[in-house]
C-alpha atoms as a PDB file:
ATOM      1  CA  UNK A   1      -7.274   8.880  43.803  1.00  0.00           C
ATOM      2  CA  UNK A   2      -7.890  11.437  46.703  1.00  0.00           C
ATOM      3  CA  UNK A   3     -11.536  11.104  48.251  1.00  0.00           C
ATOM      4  CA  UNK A   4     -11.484  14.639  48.871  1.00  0.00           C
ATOM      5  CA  UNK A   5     -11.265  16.316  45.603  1.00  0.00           C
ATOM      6  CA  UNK A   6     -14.241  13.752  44.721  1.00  0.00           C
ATOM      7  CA  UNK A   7     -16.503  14.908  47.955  1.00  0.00           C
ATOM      8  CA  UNK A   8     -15.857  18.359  46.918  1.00  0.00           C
ATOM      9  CA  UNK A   9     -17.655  17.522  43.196  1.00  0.00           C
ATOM     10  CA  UNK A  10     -20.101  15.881  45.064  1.00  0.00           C
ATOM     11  CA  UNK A  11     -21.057  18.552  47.622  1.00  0.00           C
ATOM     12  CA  UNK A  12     -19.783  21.906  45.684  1.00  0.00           C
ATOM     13  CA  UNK A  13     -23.322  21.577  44.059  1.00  0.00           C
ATOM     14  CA  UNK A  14     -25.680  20.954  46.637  1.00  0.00           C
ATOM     15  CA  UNK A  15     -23.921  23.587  49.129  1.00  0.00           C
ATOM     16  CA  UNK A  16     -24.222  26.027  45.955  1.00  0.00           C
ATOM     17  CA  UNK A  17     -28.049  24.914  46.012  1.00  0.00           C
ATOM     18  CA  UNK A  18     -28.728  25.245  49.390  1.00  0.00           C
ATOM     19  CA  UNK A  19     -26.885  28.385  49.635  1.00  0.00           C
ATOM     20  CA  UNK A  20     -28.608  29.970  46.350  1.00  0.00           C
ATOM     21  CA  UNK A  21     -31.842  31.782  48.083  1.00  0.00           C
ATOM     22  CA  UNK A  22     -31.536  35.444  48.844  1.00  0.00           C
ATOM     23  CA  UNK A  23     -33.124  34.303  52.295  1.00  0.00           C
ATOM     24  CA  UNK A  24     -30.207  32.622  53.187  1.00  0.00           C
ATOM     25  CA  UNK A  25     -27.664  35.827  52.751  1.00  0.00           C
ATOM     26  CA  UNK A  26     -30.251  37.684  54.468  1.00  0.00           C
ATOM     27  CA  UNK A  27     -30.221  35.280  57.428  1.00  0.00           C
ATOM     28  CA  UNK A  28     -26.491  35.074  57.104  1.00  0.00           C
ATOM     29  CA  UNK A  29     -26.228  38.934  57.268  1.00  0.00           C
ATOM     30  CA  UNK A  30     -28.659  39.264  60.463  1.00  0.00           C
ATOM     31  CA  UNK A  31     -26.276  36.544  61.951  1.00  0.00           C
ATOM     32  CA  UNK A  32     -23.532  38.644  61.725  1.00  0.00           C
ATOM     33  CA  UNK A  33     -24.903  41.760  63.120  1.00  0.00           C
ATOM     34  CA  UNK A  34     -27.028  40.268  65.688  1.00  0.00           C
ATOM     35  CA  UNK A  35     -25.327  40.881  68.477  1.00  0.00           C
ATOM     36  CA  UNK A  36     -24.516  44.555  67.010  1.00  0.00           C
ATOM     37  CA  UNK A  37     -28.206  45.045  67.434  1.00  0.00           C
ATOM     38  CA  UNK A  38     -28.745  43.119  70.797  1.00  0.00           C
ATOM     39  CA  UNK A  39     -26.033  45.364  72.049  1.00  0.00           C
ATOM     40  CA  UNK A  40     -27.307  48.694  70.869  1.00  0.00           C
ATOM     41  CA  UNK A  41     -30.704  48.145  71.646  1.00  0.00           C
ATOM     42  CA  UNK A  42     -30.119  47.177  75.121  1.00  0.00           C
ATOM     43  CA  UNK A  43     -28.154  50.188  75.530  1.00  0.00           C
ATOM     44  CA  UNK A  44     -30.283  52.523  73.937  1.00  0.00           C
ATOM     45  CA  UNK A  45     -32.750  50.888  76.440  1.00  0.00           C
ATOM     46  CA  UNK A  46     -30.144  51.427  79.894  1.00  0.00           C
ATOM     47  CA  UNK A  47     -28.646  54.199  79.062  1.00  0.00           C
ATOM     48  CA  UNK A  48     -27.306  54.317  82.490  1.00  0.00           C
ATOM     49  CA  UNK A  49     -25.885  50.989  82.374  1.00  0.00           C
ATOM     50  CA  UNK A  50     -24.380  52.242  78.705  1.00  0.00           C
ATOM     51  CA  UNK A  51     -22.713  55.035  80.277  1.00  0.00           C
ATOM     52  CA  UNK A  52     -21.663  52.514  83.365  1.00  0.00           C
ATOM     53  CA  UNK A  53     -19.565  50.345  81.028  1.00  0.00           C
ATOM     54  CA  UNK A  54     -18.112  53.066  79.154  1.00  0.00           C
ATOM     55  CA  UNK A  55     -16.422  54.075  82.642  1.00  0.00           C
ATOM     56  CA  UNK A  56     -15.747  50.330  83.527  1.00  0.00           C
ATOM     57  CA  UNK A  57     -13.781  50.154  80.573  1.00  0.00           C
ATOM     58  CA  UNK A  58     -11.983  53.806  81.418  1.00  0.00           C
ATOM     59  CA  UNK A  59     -13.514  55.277  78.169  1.00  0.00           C
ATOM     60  CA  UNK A  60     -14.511  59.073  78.610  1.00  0.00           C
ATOM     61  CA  UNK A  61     -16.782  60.847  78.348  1.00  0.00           C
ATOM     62  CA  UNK A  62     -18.515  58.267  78.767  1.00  0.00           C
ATOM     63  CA  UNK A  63     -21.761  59.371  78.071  1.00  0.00           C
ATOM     64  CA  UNK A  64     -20.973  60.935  74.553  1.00  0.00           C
ATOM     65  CA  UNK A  65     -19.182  57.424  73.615  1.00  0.00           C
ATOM     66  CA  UNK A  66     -22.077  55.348  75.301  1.00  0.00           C
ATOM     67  CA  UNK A  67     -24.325  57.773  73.172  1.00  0.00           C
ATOM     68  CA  UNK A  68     -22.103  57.355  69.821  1.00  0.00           C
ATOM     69  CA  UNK A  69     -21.664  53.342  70.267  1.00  0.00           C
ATOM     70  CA  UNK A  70     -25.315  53.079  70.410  1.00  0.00           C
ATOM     71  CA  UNK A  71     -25.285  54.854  67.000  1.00  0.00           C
ATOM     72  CA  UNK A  72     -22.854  53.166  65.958  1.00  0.00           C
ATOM     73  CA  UNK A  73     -24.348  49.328  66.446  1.00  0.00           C
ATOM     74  CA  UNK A  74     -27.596  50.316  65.253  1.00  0.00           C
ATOM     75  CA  UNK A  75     -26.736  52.333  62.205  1.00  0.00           C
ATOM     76  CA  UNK A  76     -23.945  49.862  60.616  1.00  0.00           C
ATOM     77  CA  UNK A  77     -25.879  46.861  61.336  1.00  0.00           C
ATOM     78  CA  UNK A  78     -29.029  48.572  59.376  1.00  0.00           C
ATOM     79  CA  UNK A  79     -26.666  49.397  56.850  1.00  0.00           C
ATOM     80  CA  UNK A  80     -25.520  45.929  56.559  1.00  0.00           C
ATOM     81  CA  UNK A  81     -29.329  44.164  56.448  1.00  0.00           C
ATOM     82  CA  UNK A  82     -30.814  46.717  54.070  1.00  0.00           C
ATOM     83  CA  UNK A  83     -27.789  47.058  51.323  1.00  0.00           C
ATOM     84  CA  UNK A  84     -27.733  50.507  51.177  1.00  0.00           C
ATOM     85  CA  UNK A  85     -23.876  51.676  52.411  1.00  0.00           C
ATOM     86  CA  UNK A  86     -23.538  48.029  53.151  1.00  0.00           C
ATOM     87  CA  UNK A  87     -19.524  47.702  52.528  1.00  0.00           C
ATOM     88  CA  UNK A  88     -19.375  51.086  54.832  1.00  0.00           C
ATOM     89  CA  UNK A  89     -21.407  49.524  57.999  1.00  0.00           C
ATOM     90  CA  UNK A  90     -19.494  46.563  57.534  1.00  0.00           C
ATOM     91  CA  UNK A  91     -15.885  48.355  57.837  1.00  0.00           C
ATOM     92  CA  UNK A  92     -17.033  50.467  60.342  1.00  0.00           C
ATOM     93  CA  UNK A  93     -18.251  47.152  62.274  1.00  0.00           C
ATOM     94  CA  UNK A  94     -14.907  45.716  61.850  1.00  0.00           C
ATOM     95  CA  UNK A  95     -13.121  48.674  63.115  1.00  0.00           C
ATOM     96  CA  UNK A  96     -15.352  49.237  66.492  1.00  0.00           C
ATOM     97  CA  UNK A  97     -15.179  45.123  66.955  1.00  0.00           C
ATOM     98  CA  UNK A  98     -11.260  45.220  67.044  1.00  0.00           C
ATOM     99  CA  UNK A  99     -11.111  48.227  69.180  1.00  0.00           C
ATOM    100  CA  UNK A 100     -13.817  46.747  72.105  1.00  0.00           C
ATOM    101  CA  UNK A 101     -12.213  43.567  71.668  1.00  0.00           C
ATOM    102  CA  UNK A 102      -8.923  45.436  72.179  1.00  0.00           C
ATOM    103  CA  UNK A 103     -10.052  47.516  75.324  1.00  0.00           C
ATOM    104  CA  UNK A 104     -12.159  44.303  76.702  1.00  0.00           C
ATOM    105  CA  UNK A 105     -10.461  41.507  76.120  1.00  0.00           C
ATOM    106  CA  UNK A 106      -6.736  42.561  77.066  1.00  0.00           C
ATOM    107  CA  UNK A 107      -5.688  38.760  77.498  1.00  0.00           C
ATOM    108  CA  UNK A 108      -1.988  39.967  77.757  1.00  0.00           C
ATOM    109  CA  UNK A 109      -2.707  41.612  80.463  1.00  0.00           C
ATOM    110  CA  UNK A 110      -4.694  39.322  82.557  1.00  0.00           C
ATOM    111  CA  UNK A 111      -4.196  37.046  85.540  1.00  0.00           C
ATOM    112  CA  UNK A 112      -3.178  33.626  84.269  1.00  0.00           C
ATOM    113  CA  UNK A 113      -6.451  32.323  85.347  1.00  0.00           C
ATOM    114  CA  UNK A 114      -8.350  34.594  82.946  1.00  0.00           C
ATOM    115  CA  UNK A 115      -5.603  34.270  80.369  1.00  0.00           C
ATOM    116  CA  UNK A 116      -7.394  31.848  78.520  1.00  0.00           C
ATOM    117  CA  UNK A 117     -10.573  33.144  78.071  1.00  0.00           C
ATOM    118  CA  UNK A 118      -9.971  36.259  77.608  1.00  0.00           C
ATOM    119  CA  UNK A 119      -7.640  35.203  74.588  1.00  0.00           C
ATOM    120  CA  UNK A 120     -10.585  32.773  73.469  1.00  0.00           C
ATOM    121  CA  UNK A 121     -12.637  35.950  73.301  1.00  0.00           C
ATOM    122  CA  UNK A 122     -10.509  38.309  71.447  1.00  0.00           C
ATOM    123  CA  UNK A 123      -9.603  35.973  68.674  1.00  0.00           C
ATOM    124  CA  UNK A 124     -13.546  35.350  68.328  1.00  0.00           C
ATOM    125  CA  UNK A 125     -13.464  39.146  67.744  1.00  0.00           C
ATOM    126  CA  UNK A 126     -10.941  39.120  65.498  1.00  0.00           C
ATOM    127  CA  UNK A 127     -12.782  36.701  63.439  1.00  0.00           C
ATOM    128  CA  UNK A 128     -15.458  38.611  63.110  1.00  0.00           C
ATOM    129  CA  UNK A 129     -14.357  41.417  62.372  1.00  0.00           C
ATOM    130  CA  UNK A 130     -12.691  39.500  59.421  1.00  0.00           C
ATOM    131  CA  UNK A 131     -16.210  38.519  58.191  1.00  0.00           C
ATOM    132  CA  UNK A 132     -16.937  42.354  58.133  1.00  0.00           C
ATOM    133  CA  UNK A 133     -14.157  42.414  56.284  1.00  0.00           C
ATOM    134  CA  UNK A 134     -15.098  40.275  54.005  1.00  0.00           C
ATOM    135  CA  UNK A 135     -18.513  41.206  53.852  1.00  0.00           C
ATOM    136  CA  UNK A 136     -17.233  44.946  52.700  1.00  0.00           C
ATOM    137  CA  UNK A 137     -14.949  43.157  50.081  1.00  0.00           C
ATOM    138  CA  UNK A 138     -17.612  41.577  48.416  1.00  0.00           C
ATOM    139  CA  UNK A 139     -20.109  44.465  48.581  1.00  0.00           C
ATOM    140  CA  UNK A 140     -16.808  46.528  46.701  1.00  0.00           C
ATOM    141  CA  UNK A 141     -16.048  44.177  44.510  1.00  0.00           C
ATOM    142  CA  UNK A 142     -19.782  43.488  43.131  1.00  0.00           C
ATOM    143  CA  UNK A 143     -20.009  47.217  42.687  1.00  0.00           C
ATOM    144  CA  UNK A 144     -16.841  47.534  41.008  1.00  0.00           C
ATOM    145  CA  UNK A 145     -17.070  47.881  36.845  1.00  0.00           C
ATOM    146  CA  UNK A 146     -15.968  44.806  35.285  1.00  0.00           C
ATOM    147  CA  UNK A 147     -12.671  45.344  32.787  1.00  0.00           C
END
């Protein structure tokens, strides 16, 4: 007999257990969009240096996008940790996270000796934006009527 399948009975019920408490989503959730808020907050707080990356990064006008990324952070990841439009900040999350990871993490581009990072990076992105993803599927799919 396979020890897996037998592990899985054995821990499928204290991972559901230990998962159960709304705290736990609620940490979960803050997880996910802590660096959402991190980032908006400091640039909310340096709007200069906001405005500085935006041209770094060849985005323009950079003031306006500095301006509408800080919205953007802070609004979806509210949306996300208090429920209400949670599936929209989460979609909206996934979309800006593949587009900065797509404008700052251009691996194909890059030196060989900043190859690797830069790819270790963007797939990290990628993955998270996937959790959005997912977290937007579930929020749809709870809402949806059952047949």
């Amino acid at each position: 007999m396979n020890a897996m399948p037998r592990a899985a009975q054995i821990l499928r019920p204290l991972a559901a257990r230990a998962l159960a408490p709304p705290a736990v989503r609620g940490l979960a959730l803050l997880a996910l969009c802590a660096a959402y808020l991190q980032g908006g907050l400091v640039k909310a707080f340096d709007f200069g240096g906001a405005v500085a990356e935006m041209r770094h990064f060849g985005l323009a006008p950079a003031a306006p996008l500095a301006a509408l990324v800080i919205v953007l952070e802070l609004g979806a990841a509210l949306a996300i940790l208090s429920g209400r439009g949670r599936w929209l900040g989460a979609l909206l999350l996934a979309g800006f996270t593949l587009a900065a990871s797509v404008v700052a993490n251009r691996w194909w581009d890059a030196a060989p000796a900043a190859r690797a990072a830069l790819a270790n990076a963007f797939f990290e992105h990628l993955g998270l934006a996937g959790a959005f993803v997912l977290v937007a599927w579930h929020e749809l799919a709870r809402a949806e009527p059952r047949r």
